[in-house]
C-alpha atoms as a PDB file:
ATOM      1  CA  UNK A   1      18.410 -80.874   9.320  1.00  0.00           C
ATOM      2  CA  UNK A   2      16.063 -77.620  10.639  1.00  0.00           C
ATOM      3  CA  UNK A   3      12.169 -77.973  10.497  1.00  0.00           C
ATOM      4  CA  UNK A   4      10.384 -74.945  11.395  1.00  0.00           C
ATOM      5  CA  UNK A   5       6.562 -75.481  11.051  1.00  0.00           C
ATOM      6  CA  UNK A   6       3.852 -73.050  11.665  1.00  0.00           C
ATOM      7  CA  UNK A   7       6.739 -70.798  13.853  1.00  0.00           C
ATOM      8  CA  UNK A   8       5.140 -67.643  15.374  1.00  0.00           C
ATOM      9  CA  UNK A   9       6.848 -65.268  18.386  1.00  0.00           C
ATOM     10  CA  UNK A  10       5.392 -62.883  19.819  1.00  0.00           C
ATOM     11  CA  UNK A  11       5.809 -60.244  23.337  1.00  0.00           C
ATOM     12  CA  UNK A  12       3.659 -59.035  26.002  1.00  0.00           C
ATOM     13  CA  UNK A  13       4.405 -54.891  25.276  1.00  0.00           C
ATOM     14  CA  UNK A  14       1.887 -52.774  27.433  1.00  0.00           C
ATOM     15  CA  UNK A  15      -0.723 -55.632  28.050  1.00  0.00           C
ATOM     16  CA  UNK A  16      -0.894 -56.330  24.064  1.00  0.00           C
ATOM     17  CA  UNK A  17       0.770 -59.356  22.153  1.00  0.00           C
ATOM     18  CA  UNK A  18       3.560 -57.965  19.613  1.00  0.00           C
ATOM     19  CA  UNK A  19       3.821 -60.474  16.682  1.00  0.00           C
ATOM     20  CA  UNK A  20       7.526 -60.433  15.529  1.00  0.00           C
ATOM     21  CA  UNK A  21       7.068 -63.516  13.694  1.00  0.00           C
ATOM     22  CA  UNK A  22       3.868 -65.316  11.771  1.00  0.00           C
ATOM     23  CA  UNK A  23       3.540 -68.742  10.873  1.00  0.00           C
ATOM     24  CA  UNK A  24       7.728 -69.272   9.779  1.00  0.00           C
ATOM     25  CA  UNK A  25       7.881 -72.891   7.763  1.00  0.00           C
ATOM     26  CA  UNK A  26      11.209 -72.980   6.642  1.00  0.00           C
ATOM     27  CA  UNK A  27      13.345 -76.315   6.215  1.00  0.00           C
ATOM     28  CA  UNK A  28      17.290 -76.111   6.078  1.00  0.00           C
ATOM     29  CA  UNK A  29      19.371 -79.146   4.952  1.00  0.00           C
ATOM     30  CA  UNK A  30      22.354 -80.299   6.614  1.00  0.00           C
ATOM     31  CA  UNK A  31      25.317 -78.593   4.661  1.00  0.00           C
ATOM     32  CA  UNK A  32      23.147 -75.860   3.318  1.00  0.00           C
ATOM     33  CA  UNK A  33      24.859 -72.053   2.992  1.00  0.00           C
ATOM     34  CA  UNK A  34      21.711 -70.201   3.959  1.00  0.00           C
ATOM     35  CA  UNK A  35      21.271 -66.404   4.242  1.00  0.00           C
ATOM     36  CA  UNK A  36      18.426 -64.709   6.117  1.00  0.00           C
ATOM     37  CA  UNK A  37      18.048 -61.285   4.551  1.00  0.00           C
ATOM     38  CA  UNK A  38      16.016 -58.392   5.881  1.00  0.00           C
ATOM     39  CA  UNK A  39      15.463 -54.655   7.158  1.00  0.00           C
ATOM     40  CA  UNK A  40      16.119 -53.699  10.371  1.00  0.00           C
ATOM     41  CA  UNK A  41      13.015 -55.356  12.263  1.00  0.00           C
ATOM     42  CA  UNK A  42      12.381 -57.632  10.005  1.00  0.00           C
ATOM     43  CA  UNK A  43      12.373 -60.601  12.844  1.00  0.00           C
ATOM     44  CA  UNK A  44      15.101 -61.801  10.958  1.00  0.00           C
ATOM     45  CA  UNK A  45      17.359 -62.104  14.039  1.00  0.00           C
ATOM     46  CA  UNK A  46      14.520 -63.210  16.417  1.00  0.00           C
ATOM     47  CA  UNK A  47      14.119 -65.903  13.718  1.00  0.00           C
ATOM     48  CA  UNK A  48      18.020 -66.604  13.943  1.00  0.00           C
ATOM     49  CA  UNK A  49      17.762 -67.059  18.101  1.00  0.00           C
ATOM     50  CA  UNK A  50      14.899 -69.630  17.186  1.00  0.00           C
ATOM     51  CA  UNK A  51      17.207 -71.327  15.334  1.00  0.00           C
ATOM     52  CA  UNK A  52      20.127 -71.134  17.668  1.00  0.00           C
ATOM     53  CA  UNK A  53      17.795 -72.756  20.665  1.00  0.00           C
ATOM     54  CA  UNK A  54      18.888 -69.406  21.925  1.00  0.00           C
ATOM     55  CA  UNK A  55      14.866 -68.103  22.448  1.00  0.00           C
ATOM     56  CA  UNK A  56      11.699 -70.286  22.649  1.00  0.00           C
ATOM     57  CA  UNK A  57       8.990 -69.752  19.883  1.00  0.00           C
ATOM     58  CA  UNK A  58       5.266 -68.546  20.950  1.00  0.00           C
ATOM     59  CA  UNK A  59       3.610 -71.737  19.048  1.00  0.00           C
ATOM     60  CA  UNK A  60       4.900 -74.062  15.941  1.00  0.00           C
ATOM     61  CA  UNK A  61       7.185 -76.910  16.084  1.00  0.00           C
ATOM     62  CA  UNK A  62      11.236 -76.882  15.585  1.00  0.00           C
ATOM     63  CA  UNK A  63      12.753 -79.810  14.952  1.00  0.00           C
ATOM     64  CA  UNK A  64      16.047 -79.875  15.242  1.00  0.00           C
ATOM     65  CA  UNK A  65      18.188 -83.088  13.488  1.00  0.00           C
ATOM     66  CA  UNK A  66      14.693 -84.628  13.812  1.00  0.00           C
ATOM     67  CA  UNK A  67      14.145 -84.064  17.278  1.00  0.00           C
ATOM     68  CA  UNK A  68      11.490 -81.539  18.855  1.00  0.00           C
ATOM     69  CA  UNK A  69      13.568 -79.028  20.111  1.00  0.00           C
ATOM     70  CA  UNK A  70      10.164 -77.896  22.815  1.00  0.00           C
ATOM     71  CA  UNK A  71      11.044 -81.485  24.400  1.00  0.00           C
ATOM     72  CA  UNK A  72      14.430 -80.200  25.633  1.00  0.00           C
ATOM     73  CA  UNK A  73      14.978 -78.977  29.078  1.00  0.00           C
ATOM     74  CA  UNK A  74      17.657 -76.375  29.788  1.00  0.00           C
ATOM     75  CA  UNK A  75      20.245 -78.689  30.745  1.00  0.00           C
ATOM     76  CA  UNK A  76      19.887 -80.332  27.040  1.00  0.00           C
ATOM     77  CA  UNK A  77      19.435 -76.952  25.418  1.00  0.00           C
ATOM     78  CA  UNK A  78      22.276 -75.569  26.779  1.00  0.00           C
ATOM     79  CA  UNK A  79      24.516 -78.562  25.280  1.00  0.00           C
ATOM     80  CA  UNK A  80      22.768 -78.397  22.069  1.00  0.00           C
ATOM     81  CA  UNK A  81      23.980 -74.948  21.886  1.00  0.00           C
ATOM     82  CA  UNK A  82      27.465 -75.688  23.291  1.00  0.00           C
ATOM     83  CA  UNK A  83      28.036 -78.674  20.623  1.00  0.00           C
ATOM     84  CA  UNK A  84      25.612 -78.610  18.075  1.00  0.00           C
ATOM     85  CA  UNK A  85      25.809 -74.592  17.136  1.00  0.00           C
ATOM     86  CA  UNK A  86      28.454 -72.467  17.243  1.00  0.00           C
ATOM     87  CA  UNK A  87      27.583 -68.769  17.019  1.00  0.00           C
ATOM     88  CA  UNK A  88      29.499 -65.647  15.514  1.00  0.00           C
ATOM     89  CA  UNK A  89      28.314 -62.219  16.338  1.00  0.00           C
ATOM     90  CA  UNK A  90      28.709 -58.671  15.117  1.00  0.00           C
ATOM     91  CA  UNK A  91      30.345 -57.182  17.946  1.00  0.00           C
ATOM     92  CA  UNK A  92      32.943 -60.346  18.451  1.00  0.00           C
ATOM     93  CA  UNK A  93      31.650 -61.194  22.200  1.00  0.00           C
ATOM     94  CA  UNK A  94      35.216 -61.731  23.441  1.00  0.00           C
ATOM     95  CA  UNK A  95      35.601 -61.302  26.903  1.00  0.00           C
ATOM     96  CA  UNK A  96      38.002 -58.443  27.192  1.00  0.00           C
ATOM     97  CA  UNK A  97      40.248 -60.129  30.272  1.00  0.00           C
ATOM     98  CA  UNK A  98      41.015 -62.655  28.428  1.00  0.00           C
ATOM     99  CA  UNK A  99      43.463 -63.714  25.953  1.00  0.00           C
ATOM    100  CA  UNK A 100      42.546 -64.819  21.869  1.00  0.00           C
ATOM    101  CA  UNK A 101      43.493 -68.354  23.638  1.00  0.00           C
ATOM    102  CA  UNK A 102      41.327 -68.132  26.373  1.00  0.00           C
ATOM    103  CA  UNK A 103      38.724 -67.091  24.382  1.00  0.00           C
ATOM    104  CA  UNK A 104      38.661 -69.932  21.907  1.00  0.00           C
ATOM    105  CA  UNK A 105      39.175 -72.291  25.427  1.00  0.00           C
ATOM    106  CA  UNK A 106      35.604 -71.141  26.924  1.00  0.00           C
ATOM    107  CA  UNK A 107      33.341 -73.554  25.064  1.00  0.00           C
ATOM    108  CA  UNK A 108      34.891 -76.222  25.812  1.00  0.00           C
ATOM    109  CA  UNK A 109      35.202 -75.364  29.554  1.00  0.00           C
ATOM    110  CA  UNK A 110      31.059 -75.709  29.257  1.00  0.00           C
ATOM    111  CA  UNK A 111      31.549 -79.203  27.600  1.00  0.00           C
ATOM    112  CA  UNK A 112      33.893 -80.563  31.009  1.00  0.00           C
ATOM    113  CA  UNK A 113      37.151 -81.202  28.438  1.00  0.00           C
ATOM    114  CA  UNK A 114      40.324 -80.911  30.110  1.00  0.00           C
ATOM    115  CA  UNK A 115      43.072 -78.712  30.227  1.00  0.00           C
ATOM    116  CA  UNK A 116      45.489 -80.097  27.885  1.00  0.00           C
ATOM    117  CA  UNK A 117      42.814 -81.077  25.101  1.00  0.00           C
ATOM    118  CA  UNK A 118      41.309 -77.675  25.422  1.00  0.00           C
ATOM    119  CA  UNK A 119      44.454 -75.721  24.994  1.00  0.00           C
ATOM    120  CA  UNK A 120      45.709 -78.129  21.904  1.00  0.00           C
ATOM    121  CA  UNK A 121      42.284 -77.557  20.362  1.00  0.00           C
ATOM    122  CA  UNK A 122      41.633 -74.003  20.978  1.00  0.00           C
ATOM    123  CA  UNK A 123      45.511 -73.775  18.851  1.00  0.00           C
ATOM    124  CA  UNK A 124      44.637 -75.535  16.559  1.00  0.00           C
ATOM    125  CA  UNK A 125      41.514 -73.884  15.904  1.00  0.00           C
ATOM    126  CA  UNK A 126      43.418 -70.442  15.907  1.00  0.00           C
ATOM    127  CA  UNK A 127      45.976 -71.554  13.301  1.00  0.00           C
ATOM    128  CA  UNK A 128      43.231 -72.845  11.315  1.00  0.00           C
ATOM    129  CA  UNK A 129      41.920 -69.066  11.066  1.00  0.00           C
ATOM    130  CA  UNK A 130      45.781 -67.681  11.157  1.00  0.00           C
ATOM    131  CA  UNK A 131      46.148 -66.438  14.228  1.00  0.00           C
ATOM    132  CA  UNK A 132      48.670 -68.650  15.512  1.00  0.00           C
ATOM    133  CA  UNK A 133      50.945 -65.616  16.149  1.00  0.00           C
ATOM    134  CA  UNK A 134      47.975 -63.974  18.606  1.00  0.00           C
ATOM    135  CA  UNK A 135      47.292 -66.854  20.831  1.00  0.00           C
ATOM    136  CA  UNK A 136      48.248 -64.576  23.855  1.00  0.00           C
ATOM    137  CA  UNK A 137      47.027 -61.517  22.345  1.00  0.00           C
ATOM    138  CA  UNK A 138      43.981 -59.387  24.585  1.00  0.00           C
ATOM    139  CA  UNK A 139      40.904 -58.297  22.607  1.00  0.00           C
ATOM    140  CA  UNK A 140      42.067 -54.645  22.674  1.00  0.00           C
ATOM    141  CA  UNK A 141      45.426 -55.661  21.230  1.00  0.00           C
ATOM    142  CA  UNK A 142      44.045 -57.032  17.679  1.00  0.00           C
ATOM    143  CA  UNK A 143      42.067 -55.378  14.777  1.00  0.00           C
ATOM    144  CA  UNK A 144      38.277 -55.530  14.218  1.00  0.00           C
ATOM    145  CA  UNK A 145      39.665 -58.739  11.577  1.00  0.00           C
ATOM    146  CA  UNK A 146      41.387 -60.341  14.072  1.00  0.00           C
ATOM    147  CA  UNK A 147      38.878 -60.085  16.853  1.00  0.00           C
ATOM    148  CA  UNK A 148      36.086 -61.702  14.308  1.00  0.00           C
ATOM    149  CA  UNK A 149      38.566 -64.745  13.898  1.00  0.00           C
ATOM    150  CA  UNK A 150      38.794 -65.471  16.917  1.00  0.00           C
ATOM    151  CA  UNK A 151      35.357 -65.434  17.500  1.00  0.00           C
ATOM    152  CA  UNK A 152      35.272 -67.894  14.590  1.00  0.00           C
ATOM    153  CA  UNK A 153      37.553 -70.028  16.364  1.00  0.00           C
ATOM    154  CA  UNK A 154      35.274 -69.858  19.026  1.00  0.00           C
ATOM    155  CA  UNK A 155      32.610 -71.131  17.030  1.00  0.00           C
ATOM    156  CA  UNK A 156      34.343 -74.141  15.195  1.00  0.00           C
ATOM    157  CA  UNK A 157      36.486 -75.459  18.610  1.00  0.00           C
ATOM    158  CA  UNK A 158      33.710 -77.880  19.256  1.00  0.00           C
ATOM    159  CA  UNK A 159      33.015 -79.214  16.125  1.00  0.00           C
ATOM    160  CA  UNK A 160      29.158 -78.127  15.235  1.00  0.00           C
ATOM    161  CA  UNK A 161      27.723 -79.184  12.317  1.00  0.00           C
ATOM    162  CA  UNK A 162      25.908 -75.423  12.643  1.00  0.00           C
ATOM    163  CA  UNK A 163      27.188 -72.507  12.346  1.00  0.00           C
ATOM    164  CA  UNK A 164      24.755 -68.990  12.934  1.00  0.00           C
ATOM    165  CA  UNK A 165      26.747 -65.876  12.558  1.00  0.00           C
ATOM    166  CA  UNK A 166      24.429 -62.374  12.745  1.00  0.00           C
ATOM    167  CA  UNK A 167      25.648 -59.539  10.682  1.00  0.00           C
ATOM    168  CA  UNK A 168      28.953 -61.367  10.717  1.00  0.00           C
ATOM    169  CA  UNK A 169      30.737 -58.380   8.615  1.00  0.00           C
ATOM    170  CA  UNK A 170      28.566 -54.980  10.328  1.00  0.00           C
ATOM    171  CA  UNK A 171      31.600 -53.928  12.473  1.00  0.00           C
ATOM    172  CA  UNK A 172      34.354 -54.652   9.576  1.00  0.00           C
ATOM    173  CA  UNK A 173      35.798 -52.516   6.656  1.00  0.00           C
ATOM    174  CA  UNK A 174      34.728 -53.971   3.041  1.00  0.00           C
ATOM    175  CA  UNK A 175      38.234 -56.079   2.298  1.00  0.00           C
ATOM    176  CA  UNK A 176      38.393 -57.832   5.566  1.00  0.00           C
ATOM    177  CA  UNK A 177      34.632 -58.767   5.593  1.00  0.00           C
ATOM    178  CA  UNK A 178      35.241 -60.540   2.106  1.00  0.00           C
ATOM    179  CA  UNK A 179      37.899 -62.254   4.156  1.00  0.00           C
ATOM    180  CA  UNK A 180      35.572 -63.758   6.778  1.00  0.00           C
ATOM    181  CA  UNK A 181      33.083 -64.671   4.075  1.00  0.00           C
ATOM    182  CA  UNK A 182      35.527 -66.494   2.138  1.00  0.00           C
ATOM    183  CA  UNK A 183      36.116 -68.310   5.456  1.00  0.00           C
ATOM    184  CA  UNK A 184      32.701 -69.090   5.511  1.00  0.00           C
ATOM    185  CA  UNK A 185      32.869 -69.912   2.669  1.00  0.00           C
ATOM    186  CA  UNK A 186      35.313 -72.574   3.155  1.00  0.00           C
ATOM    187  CA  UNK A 187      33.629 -74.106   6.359  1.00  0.00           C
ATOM    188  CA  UNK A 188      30.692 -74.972   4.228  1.00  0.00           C
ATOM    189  CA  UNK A 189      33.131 -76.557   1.882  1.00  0.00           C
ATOM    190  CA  UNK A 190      33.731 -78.843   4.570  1.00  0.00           C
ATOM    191  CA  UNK A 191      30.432 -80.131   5.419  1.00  0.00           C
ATOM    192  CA  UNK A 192      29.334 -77.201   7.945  1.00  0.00           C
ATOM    193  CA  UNK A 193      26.130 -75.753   7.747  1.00  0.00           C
ATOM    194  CA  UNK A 194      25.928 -72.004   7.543  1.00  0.00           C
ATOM    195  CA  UNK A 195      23.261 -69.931   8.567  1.00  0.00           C
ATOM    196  CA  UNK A 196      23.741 -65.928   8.480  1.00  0.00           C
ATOM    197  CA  UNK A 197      21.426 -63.065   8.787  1.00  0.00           C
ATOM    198  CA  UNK A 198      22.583 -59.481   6.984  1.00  0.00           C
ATOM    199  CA  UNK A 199      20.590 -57.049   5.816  1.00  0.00           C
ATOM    200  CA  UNK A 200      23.067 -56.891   2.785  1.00  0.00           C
ATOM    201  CA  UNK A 201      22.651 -58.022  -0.855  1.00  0.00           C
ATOM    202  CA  UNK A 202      26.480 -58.420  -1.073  1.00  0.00           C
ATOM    203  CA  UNK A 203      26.796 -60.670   2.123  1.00  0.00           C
ATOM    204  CA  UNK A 204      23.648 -62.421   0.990  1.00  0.00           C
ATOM    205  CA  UNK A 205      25.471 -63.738  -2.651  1.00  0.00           C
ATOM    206  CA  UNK A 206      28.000 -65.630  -1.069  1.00  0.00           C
ATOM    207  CA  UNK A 207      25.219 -68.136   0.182  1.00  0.00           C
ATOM    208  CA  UNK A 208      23.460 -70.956  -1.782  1.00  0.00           C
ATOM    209  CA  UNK A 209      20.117 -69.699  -0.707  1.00  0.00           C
ATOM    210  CA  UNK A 210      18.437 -66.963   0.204  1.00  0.00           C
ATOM    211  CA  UNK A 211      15.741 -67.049   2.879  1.00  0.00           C
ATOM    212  CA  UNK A 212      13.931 -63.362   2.950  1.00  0.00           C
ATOM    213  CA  UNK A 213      12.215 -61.533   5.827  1.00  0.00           C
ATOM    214  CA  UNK A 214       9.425 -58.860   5.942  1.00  0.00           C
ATOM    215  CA  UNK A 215       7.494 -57.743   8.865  1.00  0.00           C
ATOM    216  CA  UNK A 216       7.708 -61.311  10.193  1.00  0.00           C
ATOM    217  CA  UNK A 217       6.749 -63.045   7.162  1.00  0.00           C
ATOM    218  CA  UNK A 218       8.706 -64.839   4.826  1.00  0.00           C
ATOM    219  CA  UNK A 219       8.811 -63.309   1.284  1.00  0.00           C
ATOM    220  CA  UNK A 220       9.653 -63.084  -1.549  1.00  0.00           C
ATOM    221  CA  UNK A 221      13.005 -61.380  -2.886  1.00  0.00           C
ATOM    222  CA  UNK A 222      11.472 -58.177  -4.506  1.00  0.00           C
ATOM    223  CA  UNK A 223       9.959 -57.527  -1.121  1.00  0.00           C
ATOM    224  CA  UNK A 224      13.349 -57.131   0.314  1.00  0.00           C
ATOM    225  CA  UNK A 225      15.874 -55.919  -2.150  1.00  0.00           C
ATOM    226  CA  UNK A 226      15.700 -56.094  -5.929  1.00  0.00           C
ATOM    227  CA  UNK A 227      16.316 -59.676  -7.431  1.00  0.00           C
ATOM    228  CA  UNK A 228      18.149 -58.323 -10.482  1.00  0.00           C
ATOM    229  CA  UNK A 229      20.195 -56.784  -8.307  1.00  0.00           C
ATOM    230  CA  UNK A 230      20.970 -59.617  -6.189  1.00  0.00           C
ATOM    231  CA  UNK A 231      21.460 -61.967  -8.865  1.00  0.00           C
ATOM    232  CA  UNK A 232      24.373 -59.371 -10.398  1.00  0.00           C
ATOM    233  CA  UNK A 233      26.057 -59.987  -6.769  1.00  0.00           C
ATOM    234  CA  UNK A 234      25.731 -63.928  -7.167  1.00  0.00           C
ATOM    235  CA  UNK A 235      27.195 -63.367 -10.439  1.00  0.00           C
ATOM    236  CA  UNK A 236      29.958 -61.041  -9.586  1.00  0.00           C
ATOM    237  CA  UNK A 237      31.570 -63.535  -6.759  1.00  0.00           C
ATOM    238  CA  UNK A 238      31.351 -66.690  -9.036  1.00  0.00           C
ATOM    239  CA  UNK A 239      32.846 -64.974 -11.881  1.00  0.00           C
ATOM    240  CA  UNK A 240      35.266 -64.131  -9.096  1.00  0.00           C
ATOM    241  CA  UNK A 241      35.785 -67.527  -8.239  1.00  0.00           C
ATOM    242  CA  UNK A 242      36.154 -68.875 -11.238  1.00  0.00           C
ATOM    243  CA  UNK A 243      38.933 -66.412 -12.166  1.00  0.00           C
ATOM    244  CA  UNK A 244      40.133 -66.793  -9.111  1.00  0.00           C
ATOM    245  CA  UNK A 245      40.265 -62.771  -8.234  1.00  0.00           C
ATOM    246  CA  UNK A 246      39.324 -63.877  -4.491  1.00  0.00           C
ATOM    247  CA  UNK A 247      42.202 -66.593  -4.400  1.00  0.00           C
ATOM    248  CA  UNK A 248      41.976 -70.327  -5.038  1.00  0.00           C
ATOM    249  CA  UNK A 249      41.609 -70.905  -1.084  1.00  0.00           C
ATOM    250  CA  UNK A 250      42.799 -74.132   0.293  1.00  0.00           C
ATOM    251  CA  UNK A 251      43.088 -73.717   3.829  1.00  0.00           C
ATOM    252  CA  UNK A 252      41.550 -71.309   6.277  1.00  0.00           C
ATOM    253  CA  UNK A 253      44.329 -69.719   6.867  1.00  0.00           C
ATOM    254  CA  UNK A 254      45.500 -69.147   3.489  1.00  0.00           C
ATOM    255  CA  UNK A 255      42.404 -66.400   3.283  1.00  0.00           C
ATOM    256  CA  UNK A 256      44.114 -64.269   5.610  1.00  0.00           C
ATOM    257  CA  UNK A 257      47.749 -64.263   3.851  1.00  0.00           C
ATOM    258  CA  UNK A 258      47.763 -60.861   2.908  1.00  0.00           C
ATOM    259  CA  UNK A 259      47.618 -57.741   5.592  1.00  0.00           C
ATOM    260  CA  UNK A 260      44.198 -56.844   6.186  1.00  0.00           C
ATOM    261  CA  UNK A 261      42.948 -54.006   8.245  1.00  0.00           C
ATOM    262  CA  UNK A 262      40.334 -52.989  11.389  1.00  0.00           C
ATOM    263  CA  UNK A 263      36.957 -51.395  10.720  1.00  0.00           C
ATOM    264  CA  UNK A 264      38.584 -48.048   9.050  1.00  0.00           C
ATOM    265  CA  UNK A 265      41.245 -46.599  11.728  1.00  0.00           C
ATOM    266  CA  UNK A 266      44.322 -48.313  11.945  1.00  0.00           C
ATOM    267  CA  UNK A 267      46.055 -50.822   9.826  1.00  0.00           C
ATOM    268  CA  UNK A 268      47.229 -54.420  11.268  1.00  0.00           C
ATOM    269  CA  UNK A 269      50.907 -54.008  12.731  1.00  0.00           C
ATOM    270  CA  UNK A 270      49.606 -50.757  14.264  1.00  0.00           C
ATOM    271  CA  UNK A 271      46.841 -52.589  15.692  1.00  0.00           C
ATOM    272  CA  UNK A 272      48.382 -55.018  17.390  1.00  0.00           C
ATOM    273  CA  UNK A 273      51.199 -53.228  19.461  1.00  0.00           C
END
């Protein structure tokens, strides 16, 4: 479970405090599909690095599974984040030397597991998001798709019962981000909580809830984008569910069947020779 209580961030900028965030209370349950939807400078990602033990708040409390997250030191921080949260980003964070395997491998490097469990679990989590025919594959040799899978591995190779993914679908054409959100989709399924931040309406539907963002305030919908509007969207994708127009998805994997392509330039096969 997340507590935030009485949250507030702010910055030193030219000898005066900026607020980016006032007095956040916000409680997610484990197993929760949460979105966190706002403008550009909303403090919606600010409020995501809170979450993520990534950035410290000003004042407030953050419990985190019931603990007080301010009672941490680094050491413990650092393997909260390494085991507790796994994180998925817009711009993949793949280090570019390195192979979709090696990739997936790094977290668990941080945790001390050893070569031979790190290799059969960073597989495993690549066939889990079908890419078990790009193991050995460098970042510049796979589409915008496949690079956001394997960060997705990345994020699910230590089992977290988190998952925080910001703008998860910015750097990815429209049919290939419904692909990763279906995979999200299908993580939650499995007991994973899901936390995202967009600044779309169409990203936002795919989640049970919807947490919005204004000027570092939480508000309410109408502040931030029209609640008919969003309410069509929820609509839309269970209708689409329900007649099964997105695919009756068993398995990771089974989201990615059909050939998807990058962010707009160049389809899969040519994208990965």
């Amino acid at each position: 479970m997340i507590e935030l209580h009485n949250i507030v961030k702010s910055y030193l900028v030219a000898g005066e405090d900026l607020v980016v965030l006032k007095d956040i209370h916000l409680t997610i349950e484990q197993g929760e599909f949460v979105a966190i939807m706002g403008p550009s400078g909303s403090g919606k990602s600010t409020l995501m690095n809170i979450i993520g033990c990534l950035d410290k708040p000003t004042s407030g409390e953050y419990h985190l599974q019931k603990k007080l997250v301010s009672d941490y030191n680094e050491k413990e921080l650092a393997g909260v984040r390494n085991q507790s949260i796994g994180f998925v980003f817009q711009q993949f964070q793949l280090l570019p030397r390195l192979t979709a395997l090696q990739n997936v491998e790094l977290p668990m490097i941080y945790a001390g597991i050893g070569k031979k469990e790190r290799i059969e679990r960073a597989e495993d989590a690549l066939d889990k998001v079908g890419l078990k025919d790009r193991m050995n594959h460098l970042p510049n040799e796979l589409s915008g798709g496949q690079k956001q899978r394997v960060a997705i591995a990345r994020s699910i190779v230590n089992e977290p019962s988190i998952i925080l993914a910001d703008e998860p679908t910015g750097a990815l054409d429209t049919k290939t981000g419904e692909q990763i959100m279906d995979m999200f989709t299908l993580l939650n399924k499995e007991g994973t909580t899901v936390i995202l931040v967009t600044h779309e309406a169409e990203v936002a539907s795919y989640a049970e809830r919807t947490v919005f963002v204004r000027d570092g305030e939480l508000t309410s919908a109408d502040e931030v984008v029209g609640h008919e509007a969003l309410e069509k969207l929820r609509t839309k994708h269970d209708s689409a569910e329900q007649n099964n127009e997105r695919g009756n998805f068993v398995n990771l994997e089974d989201v990615f069947e059909e050939t998807e392509t990058d962010d707009g330039t160049k389809g899969e096969e040519e994208a990965t020779h």
